[in-house]
Protein backbone atom coordinates (compact mmCIF):
# COMPACT_ATOMS: atom_id res chain seq x y z
CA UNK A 1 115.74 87.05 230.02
CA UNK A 2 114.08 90.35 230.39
CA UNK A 3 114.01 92.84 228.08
CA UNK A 4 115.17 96.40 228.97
CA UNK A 5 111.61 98.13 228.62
CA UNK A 6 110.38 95.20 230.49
CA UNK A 7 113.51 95.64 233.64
CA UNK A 8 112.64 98.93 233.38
CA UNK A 9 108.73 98.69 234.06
CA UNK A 10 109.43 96.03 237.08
CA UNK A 11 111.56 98.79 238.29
CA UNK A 12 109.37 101.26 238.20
CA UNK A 13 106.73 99.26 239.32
CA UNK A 14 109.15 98.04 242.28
CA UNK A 15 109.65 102.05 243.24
CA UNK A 16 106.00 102.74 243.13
CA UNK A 17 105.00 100.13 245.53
CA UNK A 18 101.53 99.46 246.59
CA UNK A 19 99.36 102.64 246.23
CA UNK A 20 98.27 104.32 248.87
CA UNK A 21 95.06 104.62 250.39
CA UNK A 22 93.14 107.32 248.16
CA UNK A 23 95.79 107.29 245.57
CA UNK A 24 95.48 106.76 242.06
CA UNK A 25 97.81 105.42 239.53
CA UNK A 26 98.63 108.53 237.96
CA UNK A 27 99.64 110.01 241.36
CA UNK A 28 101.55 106.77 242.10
CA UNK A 29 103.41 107.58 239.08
CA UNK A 30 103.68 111.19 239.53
CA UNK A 31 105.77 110.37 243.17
CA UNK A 32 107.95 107.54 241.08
CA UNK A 33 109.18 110.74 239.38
CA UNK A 34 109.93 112.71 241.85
CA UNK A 35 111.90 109.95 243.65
CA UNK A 36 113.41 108.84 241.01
CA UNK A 37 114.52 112.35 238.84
CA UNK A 38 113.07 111.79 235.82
CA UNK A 39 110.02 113.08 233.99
CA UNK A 40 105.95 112.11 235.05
CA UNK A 41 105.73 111.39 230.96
CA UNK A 42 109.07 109.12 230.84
CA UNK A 43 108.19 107.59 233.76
CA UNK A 44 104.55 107.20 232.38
CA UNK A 45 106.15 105.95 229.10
CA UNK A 46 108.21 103.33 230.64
CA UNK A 47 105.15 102.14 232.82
CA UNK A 48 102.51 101.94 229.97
CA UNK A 49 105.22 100.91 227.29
CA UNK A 50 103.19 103.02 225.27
CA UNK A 51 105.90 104.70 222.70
CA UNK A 52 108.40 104.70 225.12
CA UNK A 53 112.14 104.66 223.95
CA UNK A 54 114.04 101.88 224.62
CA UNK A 55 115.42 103.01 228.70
CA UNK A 56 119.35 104.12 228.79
CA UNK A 57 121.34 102.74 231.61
CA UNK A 58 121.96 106.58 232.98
CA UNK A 59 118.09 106.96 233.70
CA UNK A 60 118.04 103.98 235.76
CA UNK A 61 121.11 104.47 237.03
């Protein structure tokens, strides 16, 4: 069973998708944000599980 930081990382992850030719992580995650709504830290935060608060349901959602 996966944790909710750890559903929310494959999600992320899953957005992202394979980067793109001259593209670095940081830009990958930069355009997961922008899809996605949320902030380039959250979503930096949620990738890197690095101090990231537990993920709601309404920022996946």
């Amino acid at each position: 069973m996966l944790t909710a930081r750890t559903e929310a990382r494959e999600l992320v992850l899953q957005i992202a998708g394979p980067l793109r030719l001259g593209e670095n992580v940081k830009g990958a995650l930069a355009r997961v944000a922008r899809t996605t709504g949320l902030t380039d830290r959250r979503v930096r935060g949620i990738c890197t599980a690095r101090r990231a608060r537990s993920p709601r349901s309404r920022w996946i959602a």
